[in-house]
Protein backbone atom coordinates (compact mmCIF):
# COMPACT_ATOMS: atom_id res chain seq x y z
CA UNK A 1 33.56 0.80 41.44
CA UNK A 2 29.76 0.46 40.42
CA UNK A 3 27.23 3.33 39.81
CA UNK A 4 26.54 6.01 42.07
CA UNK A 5 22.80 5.51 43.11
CA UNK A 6 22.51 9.16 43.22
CA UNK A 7 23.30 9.86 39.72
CA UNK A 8 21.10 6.98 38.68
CA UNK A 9 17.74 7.91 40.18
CA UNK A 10 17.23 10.84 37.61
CA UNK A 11 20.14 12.86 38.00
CA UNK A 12 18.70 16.41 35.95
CA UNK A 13 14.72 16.20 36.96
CA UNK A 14 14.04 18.97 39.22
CA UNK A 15 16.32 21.10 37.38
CA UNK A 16 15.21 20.75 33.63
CA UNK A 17 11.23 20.04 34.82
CA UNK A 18 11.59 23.57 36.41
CA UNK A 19 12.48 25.10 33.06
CA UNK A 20 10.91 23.03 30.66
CA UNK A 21 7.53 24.94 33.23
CA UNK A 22 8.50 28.05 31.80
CA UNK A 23 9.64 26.76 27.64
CA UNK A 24 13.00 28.95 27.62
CA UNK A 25 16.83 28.34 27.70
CA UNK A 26 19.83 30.00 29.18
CA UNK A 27 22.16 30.77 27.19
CA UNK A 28 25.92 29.80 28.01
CA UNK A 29 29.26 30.21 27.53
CA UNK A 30 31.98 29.83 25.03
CA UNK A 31 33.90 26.61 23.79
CA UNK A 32 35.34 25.33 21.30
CA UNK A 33 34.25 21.63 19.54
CA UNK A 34 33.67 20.08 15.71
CA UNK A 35 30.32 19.01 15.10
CA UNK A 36 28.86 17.19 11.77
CA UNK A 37 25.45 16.95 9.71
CA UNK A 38 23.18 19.47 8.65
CA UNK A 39 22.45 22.70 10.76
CA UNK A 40 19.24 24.35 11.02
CA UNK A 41 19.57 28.13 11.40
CA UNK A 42 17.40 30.52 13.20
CA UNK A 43 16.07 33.80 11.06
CA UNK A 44 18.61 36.16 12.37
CA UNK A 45 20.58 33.64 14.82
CA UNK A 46 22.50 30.52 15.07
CA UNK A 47 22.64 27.17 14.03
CA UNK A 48 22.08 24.14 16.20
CA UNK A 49 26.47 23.81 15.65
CA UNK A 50 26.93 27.27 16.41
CA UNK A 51 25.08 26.99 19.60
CA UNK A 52 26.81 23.74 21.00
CA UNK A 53 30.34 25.69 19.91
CA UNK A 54 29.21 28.13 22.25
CA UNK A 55 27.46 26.56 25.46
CA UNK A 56 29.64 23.14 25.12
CA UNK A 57 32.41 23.34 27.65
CA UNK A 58 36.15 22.60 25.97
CA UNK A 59 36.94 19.27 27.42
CA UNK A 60 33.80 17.62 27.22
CA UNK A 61 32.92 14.68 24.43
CA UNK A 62 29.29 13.29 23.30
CA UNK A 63 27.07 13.18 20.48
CA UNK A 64 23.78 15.37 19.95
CA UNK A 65 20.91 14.18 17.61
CA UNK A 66 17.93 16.30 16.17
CA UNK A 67 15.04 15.71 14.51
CA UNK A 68 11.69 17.21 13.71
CA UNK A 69 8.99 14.79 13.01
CA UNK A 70 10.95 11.71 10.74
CA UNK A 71 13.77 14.22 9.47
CA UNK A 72 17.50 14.20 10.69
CA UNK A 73 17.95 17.96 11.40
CA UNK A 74 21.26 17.62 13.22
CA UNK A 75 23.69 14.98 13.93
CA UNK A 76 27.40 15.62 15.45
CA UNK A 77 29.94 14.62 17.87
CA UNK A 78 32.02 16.54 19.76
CA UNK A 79 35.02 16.04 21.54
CA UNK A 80 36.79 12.31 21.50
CA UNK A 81 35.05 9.09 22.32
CA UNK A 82 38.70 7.50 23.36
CA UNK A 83 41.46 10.01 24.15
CA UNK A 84 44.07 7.64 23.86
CA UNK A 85 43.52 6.48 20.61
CA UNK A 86 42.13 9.87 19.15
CA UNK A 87 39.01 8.96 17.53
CA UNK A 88 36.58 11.68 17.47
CA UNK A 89 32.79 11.08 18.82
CA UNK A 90 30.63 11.10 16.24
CA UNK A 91 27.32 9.95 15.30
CA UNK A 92 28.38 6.12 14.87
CA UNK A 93 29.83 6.17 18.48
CA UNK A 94 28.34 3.68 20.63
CA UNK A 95 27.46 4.85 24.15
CA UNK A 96 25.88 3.72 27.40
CA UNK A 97 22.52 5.24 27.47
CA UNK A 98 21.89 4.24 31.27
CA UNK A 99 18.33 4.66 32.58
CA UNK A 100 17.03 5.55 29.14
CA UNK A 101 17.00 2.00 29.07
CA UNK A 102 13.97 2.05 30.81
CA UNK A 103 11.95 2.93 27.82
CA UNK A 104 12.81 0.39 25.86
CA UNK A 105 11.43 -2.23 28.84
CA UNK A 106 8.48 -0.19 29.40
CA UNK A 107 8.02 -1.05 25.40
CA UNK A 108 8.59 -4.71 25.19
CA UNK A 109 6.36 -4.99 28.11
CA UNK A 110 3.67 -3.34 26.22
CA UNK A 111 4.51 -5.34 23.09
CA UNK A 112 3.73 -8.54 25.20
CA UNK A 113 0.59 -7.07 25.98
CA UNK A 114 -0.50 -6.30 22.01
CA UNK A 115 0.90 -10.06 22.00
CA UNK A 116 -1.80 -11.18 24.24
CA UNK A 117 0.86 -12.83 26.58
CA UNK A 118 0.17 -10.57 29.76
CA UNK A 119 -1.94 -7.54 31.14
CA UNK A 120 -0.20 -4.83 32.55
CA UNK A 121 -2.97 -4.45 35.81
CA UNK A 122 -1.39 -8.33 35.90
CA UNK A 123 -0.11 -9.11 39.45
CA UNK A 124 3.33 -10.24 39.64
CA UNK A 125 2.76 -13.16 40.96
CA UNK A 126 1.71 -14.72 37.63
CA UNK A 127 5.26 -14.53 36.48
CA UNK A 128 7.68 -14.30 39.77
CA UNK A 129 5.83 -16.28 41.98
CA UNK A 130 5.42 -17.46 45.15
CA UNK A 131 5.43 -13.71 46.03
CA UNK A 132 5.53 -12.52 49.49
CA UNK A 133 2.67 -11.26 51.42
CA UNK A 134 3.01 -7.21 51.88
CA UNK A 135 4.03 -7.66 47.79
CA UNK A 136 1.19 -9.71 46.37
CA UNK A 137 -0.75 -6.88 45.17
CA UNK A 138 2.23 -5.37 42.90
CA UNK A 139 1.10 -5.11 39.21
CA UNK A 140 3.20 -4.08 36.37
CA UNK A 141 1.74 -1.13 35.66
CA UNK A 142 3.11 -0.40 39.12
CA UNK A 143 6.56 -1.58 38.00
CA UNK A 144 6.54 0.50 35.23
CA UNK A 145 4.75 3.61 37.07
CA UNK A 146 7.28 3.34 40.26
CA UNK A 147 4.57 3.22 42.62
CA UNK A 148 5.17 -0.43 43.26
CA UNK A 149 7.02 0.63 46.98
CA UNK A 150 10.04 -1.40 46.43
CA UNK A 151 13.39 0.05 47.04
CA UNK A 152 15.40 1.74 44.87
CA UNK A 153 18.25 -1.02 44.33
CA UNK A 154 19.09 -4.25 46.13
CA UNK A 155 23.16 -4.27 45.24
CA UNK A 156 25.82 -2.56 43.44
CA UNK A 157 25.23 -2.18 39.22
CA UNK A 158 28.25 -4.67 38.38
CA UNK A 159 27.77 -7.64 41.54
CA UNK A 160 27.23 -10.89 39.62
CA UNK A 161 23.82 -11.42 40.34
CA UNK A 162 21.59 -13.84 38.32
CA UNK A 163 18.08 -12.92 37.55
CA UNK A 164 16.40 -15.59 39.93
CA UNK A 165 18.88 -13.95 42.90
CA UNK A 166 17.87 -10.46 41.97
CA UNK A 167 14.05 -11.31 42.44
CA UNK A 168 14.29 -13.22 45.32
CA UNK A 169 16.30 -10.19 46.69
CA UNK A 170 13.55 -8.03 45.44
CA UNK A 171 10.71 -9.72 46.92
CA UNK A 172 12.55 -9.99 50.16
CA UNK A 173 13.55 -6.34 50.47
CA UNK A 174 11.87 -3.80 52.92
CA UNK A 175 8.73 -2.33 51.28
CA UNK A 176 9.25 1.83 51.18
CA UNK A 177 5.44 2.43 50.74
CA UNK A 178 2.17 0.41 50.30
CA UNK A 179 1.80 -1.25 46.71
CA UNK A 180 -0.01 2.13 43.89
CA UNK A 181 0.45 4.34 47.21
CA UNK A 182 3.90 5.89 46.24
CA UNK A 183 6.25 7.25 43.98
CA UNK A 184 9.32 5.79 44.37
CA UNK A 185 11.86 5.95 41.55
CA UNK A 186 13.01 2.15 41.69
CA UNK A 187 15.63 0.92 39.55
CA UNK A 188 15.04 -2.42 40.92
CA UNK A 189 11.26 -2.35 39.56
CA UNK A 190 12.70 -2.23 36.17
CA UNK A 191 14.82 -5.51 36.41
CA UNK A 192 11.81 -7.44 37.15
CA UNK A 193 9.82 -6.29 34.29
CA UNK A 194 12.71 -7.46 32.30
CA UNK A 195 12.26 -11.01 34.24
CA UNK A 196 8.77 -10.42 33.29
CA UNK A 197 9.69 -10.38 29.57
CA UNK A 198 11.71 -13.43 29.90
CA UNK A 199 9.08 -15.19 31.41
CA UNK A 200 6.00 -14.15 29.51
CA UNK A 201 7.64 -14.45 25.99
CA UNK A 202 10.18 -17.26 26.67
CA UNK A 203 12.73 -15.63 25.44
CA UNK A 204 16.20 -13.70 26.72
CA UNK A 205 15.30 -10.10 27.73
CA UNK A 206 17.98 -8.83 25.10
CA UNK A 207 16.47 -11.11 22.38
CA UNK A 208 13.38 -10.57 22.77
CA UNK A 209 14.13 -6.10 22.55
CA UNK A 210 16.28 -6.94 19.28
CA UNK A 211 13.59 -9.54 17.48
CA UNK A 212 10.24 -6.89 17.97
CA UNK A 213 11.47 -3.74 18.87
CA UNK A 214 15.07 -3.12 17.39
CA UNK A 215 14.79 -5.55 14.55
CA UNK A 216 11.62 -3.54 13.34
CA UNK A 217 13.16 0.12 14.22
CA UNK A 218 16.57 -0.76 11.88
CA UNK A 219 18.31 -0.42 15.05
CA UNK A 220 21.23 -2.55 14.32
CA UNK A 221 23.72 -1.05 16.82
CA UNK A 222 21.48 -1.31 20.02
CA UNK A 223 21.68 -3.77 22.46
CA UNK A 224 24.20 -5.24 25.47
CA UNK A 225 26.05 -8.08 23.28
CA UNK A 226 24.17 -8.95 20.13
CA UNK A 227 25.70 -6.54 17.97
CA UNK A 228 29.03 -7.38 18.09
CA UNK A 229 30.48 -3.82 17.61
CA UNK A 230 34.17 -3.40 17.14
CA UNK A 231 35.06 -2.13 20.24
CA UNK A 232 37.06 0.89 18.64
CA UNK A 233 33.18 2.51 18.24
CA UNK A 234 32.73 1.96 21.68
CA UNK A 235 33.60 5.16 23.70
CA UNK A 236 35.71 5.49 26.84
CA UNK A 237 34.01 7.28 29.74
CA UNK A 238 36.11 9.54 31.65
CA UNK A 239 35.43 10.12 35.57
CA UNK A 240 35.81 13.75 37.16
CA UNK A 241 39.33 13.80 37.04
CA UNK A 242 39.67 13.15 33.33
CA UNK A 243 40.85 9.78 34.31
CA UNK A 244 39.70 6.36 31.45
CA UNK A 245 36.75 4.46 33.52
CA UNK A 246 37.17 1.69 30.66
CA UNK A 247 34.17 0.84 27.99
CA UNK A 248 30.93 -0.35 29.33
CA UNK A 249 31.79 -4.38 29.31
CA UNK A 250 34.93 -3.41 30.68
CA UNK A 251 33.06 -3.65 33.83
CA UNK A 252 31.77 -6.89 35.28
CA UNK A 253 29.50 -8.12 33.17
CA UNK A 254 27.84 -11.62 32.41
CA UNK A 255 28.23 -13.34 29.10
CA UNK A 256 24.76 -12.35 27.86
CA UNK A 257 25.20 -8.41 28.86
CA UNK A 258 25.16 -6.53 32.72
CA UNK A 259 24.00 -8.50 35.89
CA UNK A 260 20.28 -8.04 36.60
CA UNK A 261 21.19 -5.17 39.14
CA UNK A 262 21.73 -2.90 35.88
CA UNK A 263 19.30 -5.19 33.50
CA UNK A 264 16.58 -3.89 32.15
CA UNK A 265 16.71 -0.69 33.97
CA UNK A 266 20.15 0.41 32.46
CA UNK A 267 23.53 -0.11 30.45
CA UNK A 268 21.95 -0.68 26.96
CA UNK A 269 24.27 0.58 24.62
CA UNK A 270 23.06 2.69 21.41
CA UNK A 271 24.01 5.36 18.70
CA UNK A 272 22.27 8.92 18.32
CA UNK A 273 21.74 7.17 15.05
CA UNK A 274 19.77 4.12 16.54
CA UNK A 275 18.22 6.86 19.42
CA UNK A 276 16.96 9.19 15.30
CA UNK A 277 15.17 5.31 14.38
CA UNK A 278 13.50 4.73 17.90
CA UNK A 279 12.05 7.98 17.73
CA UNK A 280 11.37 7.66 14.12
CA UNK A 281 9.67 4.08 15.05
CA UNK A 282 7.58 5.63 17.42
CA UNK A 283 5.60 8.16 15.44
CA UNK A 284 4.53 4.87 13.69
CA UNK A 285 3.20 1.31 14.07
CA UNK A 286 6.80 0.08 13.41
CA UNK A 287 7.04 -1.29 16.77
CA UNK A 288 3.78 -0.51 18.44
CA UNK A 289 0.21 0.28 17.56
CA UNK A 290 -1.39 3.55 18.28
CA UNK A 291 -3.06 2.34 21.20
CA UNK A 292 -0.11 0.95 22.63
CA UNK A 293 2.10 3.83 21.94
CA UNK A 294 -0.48 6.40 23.71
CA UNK A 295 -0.20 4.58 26.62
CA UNK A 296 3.79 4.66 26.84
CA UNK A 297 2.87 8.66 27.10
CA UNK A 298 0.24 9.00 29.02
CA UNK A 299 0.57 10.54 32.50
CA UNK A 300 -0.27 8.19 35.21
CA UNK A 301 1.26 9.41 38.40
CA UNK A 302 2.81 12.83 39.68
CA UNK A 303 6.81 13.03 40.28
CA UNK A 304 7.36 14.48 43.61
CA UNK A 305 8.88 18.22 43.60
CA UNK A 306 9.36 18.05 39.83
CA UNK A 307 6.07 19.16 38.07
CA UNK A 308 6.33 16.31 35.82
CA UNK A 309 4.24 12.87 35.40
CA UNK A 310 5.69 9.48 34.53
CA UNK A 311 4.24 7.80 31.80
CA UNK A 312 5.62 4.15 31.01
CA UNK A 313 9.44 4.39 30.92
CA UNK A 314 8.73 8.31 30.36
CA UNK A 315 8.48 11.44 31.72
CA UNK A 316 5.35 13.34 30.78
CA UNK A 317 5.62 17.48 31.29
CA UNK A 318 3.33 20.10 30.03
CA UNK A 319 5.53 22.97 28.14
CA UNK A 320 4.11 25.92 26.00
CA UNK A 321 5.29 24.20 22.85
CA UNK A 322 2.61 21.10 23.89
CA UNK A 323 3.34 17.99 26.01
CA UNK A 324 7.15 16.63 26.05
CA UNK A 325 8.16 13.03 26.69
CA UNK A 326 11.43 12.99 28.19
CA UNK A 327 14.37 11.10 30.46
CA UNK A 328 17.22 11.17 31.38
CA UNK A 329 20.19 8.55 32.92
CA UNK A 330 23.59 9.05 34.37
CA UNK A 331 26.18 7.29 36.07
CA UNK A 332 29.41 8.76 37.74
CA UNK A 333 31.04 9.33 34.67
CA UNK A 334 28.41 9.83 31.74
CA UNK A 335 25.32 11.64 31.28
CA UNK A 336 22.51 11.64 28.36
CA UNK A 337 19.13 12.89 28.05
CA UNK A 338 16.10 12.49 25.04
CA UNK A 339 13.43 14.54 24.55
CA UNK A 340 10.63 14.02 22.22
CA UNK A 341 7.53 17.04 21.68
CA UNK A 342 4.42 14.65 21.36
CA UNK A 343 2.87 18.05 19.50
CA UNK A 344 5.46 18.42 16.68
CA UNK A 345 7.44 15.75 16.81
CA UNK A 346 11.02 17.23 17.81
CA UNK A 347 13.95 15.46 19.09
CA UNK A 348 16.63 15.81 20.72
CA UNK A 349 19.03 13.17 22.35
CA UNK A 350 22.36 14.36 23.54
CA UNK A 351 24.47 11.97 25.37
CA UNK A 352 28.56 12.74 27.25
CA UNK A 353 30.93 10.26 27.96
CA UNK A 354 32.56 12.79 30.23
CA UNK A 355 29.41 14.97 31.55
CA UNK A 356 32.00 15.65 34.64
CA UNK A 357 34.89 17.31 35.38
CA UNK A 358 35.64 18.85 38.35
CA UNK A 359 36.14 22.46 39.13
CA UNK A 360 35.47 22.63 35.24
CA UNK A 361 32.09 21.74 33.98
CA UNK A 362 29.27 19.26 34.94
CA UNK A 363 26.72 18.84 32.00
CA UNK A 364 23.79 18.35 34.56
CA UNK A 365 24.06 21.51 35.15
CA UNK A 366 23.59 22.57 31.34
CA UNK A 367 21.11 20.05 31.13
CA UNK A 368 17.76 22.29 30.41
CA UNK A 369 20.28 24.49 28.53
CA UNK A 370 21.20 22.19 25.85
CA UNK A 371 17.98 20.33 25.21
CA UNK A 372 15.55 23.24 24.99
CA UNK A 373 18.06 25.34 22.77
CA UNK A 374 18.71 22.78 20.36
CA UNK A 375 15.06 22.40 20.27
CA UNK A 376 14.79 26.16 19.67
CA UNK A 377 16.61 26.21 16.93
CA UNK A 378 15.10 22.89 15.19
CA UNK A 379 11.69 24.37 15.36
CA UNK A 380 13.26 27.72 14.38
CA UNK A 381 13.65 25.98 10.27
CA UNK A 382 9.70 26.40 9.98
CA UNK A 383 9.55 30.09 11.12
């Protein structure tokens, strides 16, 4: 069974953009979970491990990652990452961060740029060509702004399709709006920027993130296939029922990582570790210079019903505590979320592989609660 569209076109926006407009969090009920790594403490009130014990719901597993500015503040894992093995989730766990992905796309497509091999107002044409009338005036920056009208997804996450299939498929699908006219959250969009890549830099999509972005970031336990983890660090996910959905690769996959339906716009695998060094990268010229890195953030074009602006792979919302980068990605099973203030420089990445269970507990509903309350309580160290 492949992805549910649903979950993967921004499963939490309307509700965390609606509370990230007014900078509070709910608080939640009990639970009971082990957490490790340091614990910032409010004056008066709980730590960042005292809050997950209470608003985590008993069943559920992940790992949650804080920082404030280039400092670990939190790191911990709670619940297991394969029930029938017992090993714990914990900071080292490997997970699928779905359409966090994006990001990481959006970045290597801007690295090209600081590379002099493209321009992002570049048509498409210059890379996928012969391109379609109706299509010719697509540009990357609509690719990575989802205003380029194309649909959402042409096939299921896990059908082997090759990348020349998936844009031919592409260019051939119905238009849903007029090329810059739109938003239209398109997964699709995202696989041909990572055709883009291949073609502008001559290199594998994959390579290409793990030679100038991960390389750079010490992100040694990011990627689809490169890193060659031993697959005991890889968690299980866990559908509604509480029933094993397999690892990521269990999954149809290609030899060099997921079929371009999924490539580029999801199914990299990463550690809150590795998620601590990209944000760590990014408040530096690591990876990207300061010019580059502004535009990744800068708000481009509005997100229908949601109050929030999407940057380059990135959410862009006004809060009282200064603009916040943020997205999200889920799938039917799992569920994960980063946020990073562009003011001070606080992170948090919290990621389930089993956000659902039903009758029980679905983490997209917490979503708003558990970012913005760990990021209480980070900032809370400095009061």
């Amino acid at each position: 069974m492949g992805l549910s569209r649903s979950r993967r076109t921004r499963v939490a926006v309307t509700a965390l953009a609606s509370l990230l407009m007014l900078g509070a969090c709910a608080q939640g009920g009990d639970t009971g979970r082990s957490a490790a790594g340091p614990a910032p403490k409010e004056r008066g009130g709980e730590s960042v491990a005292d809050f997950l014990d209470r608003v985590l719901p008993a069943g559920a597993s992940g790992t949650v990652v804080a920082a404030r500015g280039g400092e670990l503040a939190y790191c911990g894992g709670f619940g297991a990452a394969d029930r029938a093995s017992g090993t714990p989730a914990s900071c080292r766990t490997v997970y699928d961060v779905m359409s966090i992905t994006k990001q990481f796309t959006a970045a290597a497509i801007l690295k090209l740029e600081e590379m002099g091999r493209l321009r992002v107002s570049d048509r498409i044409g210059r890379f996928l060509g012969p391109v379609p009338e109706g299509k010719r005036h697509i540009t990357i920056d609509q690719l990575l702004t989802h205003t380029s009208g194309l649909v959402e997804s042409v096939g299921d996450d896990y059908e082997p399709v090759s990348r020349d299939e998936l844009v031919r498929q592409a260019l051939a699908s119905k238009p849903r709006s007029a090329p810059g006219a739109k938003f239209h959250y398109s997964n699709t969009g995202y696989s041909l920027l990572a055709a883009i890549v291949e073609k502008a830099s001559g290199e594998g999509y994959e390579p290409f993130l793990a030679r100038h972005l991960f390389g750079p970031a010490g992100m040694e336990r990011t990627g689809y296939v490169l890193p060659r983890w031993p697959r005991n660090l890889v968690a299980v996910e866990y559908d509604r029922h509480g029933r094993s959905q397999g690892r990521p690769f269990d999954h149809p996959w290609a030899t060099d990582g997921p079929y371009w339906n999924l490539r580029g716009n999801g199914g990299m695998l990463s550690t809150a570790e590795d998620m601590f060094r990209w944000h760590r990268a990014l408040l530096g010229d690591k990876i990207l210079p300061a010019r580059a890195r502004e535009k990744l953030f800068e708000p481009r074009t509005t997100e229908p019903d949601t109050g929030s602006s999407y940057g380059y792979g990135w959410s862009i919302r006004d809060t009282p505590n200064g603009p916040l980068a943020w997205h999200d990605g889920g799938n039917d099973w799992s569920l994960g979320l980063l946020s990073r203030s562009l003011r001070d420089g606080v992170l948090v990445f919290w990621v389930s592989n089993h956000a659902y269970r039903k009758g029980k507990w679905n983490l997209e509903d917490q979503a708003q609660e558990l970012t913005l309350g760990v990021a209480d309580r980070v900032r809370s160290e400095d009061r």
